[in-house]
N, C-alpha and C. Protein backbone atom coordinates (compact mmCIF):
# COMPACT_ATOMS: atom_id res chain seq x y z
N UNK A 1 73.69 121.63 131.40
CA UNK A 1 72.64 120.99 130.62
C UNK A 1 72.47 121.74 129.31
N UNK A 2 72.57 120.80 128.02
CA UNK A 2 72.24 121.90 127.24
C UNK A 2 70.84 122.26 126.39
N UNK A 3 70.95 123.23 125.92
CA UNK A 3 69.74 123.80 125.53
C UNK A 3 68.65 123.18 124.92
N UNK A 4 67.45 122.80 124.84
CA UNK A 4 66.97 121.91 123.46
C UNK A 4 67.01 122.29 122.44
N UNK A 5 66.92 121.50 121.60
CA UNK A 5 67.10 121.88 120.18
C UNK A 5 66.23 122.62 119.34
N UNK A 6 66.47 123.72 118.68
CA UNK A 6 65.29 124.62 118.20
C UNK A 6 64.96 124.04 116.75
N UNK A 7 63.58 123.87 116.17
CA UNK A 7 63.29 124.18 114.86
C UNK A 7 62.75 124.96 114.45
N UNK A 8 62.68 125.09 113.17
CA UNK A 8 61.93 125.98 112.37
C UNK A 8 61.58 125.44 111.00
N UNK A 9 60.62 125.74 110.42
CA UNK A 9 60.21 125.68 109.17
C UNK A 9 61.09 125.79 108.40
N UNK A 10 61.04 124.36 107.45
CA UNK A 10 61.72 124.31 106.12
C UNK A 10 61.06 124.74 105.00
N UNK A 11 59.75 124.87 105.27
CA UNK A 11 58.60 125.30 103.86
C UNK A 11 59.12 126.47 102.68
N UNK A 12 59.84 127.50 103.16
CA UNK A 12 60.59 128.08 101.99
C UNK A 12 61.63 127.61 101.34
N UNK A 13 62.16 126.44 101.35
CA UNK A 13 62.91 125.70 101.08
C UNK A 13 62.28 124.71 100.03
N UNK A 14 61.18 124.90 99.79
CA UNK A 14 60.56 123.70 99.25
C UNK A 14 60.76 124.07 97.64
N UNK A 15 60.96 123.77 96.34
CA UNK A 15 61.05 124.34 95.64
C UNK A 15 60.07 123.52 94.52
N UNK A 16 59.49 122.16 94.69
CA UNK A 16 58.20 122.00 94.08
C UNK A 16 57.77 120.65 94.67
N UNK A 17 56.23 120.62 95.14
CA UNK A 17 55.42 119.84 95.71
C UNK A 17 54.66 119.06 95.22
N UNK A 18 54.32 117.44 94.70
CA UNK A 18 53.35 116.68 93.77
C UNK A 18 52.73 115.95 94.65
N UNK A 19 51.55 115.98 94.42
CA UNK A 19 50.47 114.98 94.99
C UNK A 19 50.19 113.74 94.25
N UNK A 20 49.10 112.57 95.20
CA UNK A 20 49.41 111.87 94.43
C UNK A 20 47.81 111.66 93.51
N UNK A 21 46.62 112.89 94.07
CA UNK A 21 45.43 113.14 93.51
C UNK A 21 44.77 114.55 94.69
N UNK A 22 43.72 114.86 93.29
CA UNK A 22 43.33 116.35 93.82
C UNK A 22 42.03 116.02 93.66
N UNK A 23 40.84 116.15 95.04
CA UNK A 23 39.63 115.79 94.99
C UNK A 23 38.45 116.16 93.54
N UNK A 24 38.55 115.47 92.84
CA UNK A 24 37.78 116.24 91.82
C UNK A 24 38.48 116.25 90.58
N UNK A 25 39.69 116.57 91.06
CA UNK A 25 40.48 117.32 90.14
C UNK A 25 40.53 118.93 90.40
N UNK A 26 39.81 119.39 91.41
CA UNK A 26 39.81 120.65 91.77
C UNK A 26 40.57 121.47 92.68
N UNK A 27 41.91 121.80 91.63
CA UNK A 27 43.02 121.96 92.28
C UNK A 27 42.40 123.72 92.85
N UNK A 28 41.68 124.56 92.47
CA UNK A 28 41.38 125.80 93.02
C UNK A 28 41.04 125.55 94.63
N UNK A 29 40.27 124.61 94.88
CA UNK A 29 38.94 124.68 96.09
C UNK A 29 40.05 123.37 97.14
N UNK A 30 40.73 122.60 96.10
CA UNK A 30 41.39 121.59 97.32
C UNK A 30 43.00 120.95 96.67
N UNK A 31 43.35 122.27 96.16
CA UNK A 31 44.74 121.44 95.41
C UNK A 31 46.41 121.97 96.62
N UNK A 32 46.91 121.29 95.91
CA UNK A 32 48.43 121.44 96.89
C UNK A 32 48.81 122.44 97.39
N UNK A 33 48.62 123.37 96.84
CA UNK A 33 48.72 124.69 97.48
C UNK A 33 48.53 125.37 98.74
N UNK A 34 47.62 125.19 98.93
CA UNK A 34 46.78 124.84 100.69
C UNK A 34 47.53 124.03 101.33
N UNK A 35 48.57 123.26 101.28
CA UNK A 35 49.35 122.71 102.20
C UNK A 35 50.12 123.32 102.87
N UNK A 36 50.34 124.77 102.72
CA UNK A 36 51.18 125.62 103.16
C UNK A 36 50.78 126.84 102.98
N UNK A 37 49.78 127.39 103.01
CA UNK A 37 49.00 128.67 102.24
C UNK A 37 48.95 129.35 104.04
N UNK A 38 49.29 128.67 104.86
CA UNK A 38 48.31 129.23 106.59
C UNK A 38 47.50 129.63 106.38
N UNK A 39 46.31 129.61 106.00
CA UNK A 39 44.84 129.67 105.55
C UNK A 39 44.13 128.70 106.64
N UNK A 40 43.61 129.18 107.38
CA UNK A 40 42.55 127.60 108.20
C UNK A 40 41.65 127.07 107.75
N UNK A 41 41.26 128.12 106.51
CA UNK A 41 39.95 127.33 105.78
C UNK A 41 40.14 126.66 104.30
N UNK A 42 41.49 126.89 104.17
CA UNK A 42 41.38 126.17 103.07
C UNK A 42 42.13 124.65 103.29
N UNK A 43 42.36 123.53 102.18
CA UNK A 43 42.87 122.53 102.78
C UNK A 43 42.73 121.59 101.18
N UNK A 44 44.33 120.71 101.36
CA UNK A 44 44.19 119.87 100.43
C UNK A 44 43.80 118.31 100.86
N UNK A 45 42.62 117.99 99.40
CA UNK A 45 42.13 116.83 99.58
C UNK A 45 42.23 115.95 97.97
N UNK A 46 42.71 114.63 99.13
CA UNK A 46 42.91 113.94 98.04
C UNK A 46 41.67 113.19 97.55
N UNK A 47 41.84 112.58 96.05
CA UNK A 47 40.72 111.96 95.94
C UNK A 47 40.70 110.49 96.35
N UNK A 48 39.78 109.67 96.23
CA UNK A 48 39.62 108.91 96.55
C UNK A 48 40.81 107.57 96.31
N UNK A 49 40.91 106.30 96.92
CA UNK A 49 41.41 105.47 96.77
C UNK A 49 43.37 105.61 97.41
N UNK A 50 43.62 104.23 98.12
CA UNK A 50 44.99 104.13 98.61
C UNK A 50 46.16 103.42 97.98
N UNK A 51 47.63 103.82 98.14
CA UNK A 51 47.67 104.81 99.07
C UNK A 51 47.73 106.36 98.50
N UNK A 52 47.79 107.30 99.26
CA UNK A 52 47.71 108.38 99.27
C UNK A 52 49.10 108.92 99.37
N UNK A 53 49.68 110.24 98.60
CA UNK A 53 50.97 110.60 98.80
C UNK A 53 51.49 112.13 98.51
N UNK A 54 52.12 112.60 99.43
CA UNK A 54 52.95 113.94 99.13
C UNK A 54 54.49 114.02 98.99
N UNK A 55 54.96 114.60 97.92
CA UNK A 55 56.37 114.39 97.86
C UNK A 55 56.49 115.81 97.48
N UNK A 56 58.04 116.66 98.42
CA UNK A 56 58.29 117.84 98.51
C UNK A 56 59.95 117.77 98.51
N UNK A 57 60.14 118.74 97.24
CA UNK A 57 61.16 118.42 96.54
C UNK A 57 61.94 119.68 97.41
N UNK A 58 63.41 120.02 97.94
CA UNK A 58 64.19 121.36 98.42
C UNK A 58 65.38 121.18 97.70
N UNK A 59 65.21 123.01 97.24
CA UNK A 59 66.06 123.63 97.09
C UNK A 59 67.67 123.08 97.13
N UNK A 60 67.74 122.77 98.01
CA UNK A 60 69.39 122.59 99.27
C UNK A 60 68.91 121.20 99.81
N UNK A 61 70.33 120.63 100.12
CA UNK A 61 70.13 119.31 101.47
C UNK A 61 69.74 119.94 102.70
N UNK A 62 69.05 119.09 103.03
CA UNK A 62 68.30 119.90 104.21
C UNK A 62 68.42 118.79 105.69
N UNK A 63 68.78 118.77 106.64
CA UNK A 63 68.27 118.34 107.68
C UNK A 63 67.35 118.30 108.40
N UNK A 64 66.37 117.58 107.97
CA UNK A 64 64.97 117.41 108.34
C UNK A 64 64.64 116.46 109.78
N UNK A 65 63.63 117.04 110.76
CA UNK A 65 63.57 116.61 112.14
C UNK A 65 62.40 116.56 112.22
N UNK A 66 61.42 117.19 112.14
CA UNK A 66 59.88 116.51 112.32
C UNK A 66 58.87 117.49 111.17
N UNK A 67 57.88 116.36 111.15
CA UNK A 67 56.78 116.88 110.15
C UNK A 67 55.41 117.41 111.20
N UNK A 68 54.73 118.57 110.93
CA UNK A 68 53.79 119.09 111.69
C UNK A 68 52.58 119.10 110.87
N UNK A 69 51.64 118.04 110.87
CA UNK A 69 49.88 117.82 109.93
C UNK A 69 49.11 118.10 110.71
N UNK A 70 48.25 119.00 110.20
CA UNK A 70 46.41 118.98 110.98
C UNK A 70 45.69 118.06 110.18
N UNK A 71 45.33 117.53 109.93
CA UNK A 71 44.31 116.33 109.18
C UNK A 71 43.04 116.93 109.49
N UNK A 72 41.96 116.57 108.56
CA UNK A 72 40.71 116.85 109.16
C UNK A 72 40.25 115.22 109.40
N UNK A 73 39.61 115.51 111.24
CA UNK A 73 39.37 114.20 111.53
C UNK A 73 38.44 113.80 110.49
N UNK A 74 38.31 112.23 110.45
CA UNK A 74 37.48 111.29 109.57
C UNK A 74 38.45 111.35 108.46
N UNK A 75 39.43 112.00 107.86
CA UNK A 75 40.10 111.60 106.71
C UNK A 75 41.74 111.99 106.74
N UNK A 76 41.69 110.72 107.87
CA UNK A 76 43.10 110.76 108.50
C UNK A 76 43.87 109.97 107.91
N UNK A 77 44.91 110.04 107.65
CA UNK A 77 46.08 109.09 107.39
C UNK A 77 45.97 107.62 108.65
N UNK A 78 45.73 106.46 108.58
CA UNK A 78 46.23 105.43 109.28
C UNK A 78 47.41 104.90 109.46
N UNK A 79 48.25 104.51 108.49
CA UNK A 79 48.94 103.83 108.51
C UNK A 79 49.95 104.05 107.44
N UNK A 80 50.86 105.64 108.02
CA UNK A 80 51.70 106.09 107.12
C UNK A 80 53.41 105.86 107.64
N UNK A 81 54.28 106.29 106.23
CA UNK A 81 55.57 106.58 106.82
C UNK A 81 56.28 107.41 105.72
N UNK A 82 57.35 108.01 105.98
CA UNK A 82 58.17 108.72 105.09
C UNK A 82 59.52 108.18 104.54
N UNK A 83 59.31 108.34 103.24
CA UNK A 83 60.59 108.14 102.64
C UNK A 83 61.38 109.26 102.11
N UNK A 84 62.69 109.18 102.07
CA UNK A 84 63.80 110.44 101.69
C UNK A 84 64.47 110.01 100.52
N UNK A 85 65.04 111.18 100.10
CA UNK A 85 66.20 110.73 98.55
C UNK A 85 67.30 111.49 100.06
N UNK A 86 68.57 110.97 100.06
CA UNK A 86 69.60 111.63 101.06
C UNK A 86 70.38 112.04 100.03
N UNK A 87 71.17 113.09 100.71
CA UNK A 87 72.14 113.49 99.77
C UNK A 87 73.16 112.77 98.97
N UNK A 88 73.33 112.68 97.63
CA UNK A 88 74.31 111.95 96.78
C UNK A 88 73.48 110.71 96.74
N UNK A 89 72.60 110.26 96.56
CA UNK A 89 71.18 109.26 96.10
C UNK A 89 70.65 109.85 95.38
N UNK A 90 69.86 108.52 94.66
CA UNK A 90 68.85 109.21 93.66
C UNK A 90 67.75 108.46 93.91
N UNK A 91 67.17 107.67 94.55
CA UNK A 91 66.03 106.93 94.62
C UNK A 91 65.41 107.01 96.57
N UNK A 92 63.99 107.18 96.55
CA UNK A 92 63.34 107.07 98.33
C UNK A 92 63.60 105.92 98.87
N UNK A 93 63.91 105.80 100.01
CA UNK A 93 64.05 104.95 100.74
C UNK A 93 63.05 105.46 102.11
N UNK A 94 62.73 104.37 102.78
CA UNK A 94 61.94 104.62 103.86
C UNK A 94 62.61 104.40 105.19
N UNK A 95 62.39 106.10 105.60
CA UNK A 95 63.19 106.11 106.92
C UNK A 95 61.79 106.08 108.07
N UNK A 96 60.62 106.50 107.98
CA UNK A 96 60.18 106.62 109.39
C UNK A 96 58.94 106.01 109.20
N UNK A 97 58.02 105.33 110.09
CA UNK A 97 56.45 104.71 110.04
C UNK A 97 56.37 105.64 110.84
N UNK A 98 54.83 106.09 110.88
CA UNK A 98 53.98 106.91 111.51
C UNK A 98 52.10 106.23 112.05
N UNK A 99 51.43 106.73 112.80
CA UNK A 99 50.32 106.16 112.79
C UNK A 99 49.39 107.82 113.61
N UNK A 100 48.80 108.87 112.93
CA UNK A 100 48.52 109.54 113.42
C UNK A 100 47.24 108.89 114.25
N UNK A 101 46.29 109.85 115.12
CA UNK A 101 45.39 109.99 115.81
C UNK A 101 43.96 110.62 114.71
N UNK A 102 42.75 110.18 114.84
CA UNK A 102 41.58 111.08 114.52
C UNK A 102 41.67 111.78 114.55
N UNK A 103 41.88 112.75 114.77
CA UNK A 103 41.67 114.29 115.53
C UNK A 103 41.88 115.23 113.95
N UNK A 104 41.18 116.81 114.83
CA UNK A 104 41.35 117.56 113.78
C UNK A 104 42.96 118.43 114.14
N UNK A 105 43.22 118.56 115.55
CA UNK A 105 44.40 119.32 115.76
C UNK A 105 45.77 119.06 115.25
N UNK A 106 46.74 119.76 115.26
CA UNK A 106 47.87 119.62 114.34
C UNK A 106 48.87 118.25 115.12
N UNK A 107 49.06 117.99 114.90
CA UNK A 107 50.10 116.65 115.54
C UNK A 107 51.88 116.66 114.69
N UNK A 108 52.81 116.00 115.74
CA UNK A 108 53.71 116.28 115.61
C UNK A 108 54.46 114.99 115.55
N UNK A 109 55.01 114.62 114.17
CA UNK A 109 55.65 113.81 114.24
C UNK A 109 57.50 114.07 114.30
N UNK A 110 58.12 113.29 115.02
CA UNK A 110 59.70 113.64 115.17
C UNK A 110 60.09 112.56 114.19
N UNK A 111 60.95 112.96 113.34
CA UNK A 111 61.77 111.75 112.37
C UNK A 111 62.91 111.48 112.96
N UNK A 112 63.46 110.43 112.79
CA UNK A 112 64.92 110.10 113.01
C UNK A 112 65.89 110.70 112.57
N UNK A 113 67.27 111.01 113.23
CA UNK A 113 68.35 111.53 112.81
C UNK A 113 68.84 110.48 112.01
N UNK A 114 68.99 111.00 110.11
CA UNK A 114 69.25 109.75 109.56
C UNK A 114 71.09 109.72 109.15
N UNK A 115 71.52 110.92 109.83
CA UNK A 115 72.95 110.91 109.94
C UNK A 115 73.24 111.42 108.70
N UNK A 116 72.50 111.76 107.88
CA UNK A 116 72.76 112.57 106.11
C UNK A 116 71.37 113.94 106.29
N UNK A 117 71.74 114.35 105.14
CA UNK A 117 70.89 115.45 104.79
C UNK A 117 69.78 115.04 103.59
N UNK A 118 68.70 115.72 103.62
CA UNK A 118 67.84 115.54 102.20
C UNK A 118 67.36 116.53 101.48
N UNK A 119 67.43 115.43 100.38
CA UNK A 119 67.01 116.19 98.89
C UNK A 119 65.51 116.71 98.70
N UNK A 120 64.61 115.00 99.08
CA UNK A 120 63.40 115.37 98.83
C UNK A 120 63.06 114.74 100.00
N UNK A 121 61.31 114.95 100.21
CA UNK A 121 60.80 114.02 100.53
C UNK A 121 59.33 113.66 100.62
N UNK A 122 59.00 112.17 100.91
CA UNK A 122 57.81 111.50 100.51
C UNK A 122 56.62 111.10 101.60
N UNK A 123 55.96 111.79 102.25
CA UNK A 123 54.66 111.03 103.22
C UNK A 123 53.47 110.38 102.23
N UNK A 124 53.87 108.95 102.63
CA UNK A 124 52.66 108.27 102.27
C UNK A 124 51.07 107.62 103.13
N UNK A 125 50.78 107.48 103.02
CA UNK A 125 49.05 107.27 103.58
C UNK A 125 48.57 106.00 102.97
N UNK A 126 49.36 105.23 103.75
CA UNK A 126 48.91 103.83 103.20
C UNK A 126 47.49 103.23 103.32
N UNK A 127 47.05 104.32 104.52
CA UNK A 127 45.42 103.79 104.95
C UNK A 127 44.64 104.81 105.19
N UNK A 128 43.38 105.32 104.96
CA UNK A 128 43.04 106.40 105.89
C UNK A 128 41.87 105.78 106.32
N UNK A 129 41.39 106.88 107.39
CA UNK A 129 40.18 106.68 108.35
C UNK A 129 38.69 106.97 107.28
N UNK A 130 39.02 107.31 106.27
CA UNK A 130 37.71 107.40 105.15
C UNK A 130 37.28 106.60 104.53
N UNK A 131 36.54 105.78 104.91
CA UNK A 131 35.89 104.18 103.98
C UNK A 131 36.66 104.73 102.13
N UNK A 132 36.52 105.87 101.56
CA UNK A 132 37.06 105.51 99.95
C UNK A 132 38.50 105.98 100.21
N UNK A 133 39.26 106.11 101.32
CA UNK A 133 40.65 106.29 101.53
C UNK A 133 40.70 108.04 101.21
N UNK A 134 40.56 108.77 101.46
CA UNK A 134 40.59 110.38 101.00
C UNK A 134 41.07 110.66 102.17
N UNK A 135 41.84 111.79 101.91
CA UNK A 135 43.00 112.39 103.19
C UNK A 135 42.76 113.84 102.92
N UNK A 136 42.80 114.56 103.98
CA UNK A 136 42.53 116.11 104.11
C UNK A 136 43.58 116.39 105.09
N UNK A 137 43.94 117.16 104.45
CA UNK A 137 45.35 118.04 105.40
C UNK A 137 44.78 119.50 105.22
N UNK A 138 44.99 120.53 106.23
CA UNK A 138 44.91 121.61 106.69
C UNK A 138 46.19 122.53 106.77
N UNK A 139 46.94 121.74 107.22
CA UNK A 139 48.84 122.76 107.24
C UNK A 139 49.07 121.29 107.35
N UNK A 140 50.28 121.69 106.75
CA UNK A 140 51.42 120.61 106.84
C UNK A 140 52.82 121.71 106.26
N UNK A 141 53.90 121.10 107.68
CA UNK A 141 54.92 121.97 107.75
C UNK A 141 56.45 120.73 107.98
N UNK A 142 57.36 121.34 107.51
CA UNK A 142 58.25 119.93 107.67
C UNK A 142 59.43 121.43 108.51
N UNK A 143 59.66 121.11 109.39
CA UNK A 143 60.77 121.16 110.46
C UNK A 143 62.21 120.61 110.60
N UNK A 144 63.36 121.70 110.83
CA UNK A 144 64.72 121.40 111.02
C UNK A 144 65.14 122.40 111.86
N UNK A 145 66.15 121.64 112.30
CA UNK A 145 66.91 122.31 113.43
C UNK A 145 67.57 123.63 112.78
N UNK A 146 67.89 125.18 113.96
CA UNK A 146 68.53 126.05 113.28
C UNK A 146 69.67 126.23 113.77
């Protein structure tokens, strides 16, 4: 039988991250940065209105296998999915739908093996659980096999 498959964090791999709004505009107290800071108290929030979006550009092609979000419940993503640039492309395409849970704990989404490697990539938030659409993430970590 063989072993399962191990991941690990691609986050040093990331070599620049754009949002698609910063609550306020107050990138100190809730900007992108905090998406990866392991800080529990800090956290990026978007501002208002959908959809909502993170796109994280690497270094290298990367083989990417699952994305790991804490959301803060009430300003959850509903009704998201991810798109990739694959290697030797230049434009996202959408490989995975997602539909997280309320909750504040971290949740684990697995992406599909898309049989290529990637360049970048895009989680969008087509809906959230916040009547003005605002999304709060706590960690967010993107995962590949080693």
């Amino acid at each position: 039988m063989a072993a399962p498959m191990k991941f690990h964090s691609l986050a040093d791999k990331i070599v620049r991250t754009r949002v698609s709004s910063t609550l306020n505009k107050d990138v100190k107290q809730f900007g992108k940065k905090h998406l990866f800071d392991g800080d529990e108290e800090t956290c990026w929030n978007s501002d208002q209105g959908s959809p909502q979006w993170i796109i994280l550009e690497f270094s290298e092609s990367l083989s990417v296998s699952q994305l790991d979000i804490q959301f803060q419940g009430g300003f959850v993503g509903k009704s998201c999915w991810v798109e990739a640039v694959k290697s030797g492309e230049e434009s996202f395409a959408r490989i995975h739908s997602f539909f997280p849970q309320d909750i504040n704990q971290t949740q684990v989404f697995p992406l599909p093996d898309t049989d290529s490697t990637l360049t970048s990539l895009k989680i969008v938030f087509d809906s959230s659980t916040d009547f003005f659409g605002r999304i709060t993430i706590y960690k967010l970590d993107v995962l590949g096999a080693s």
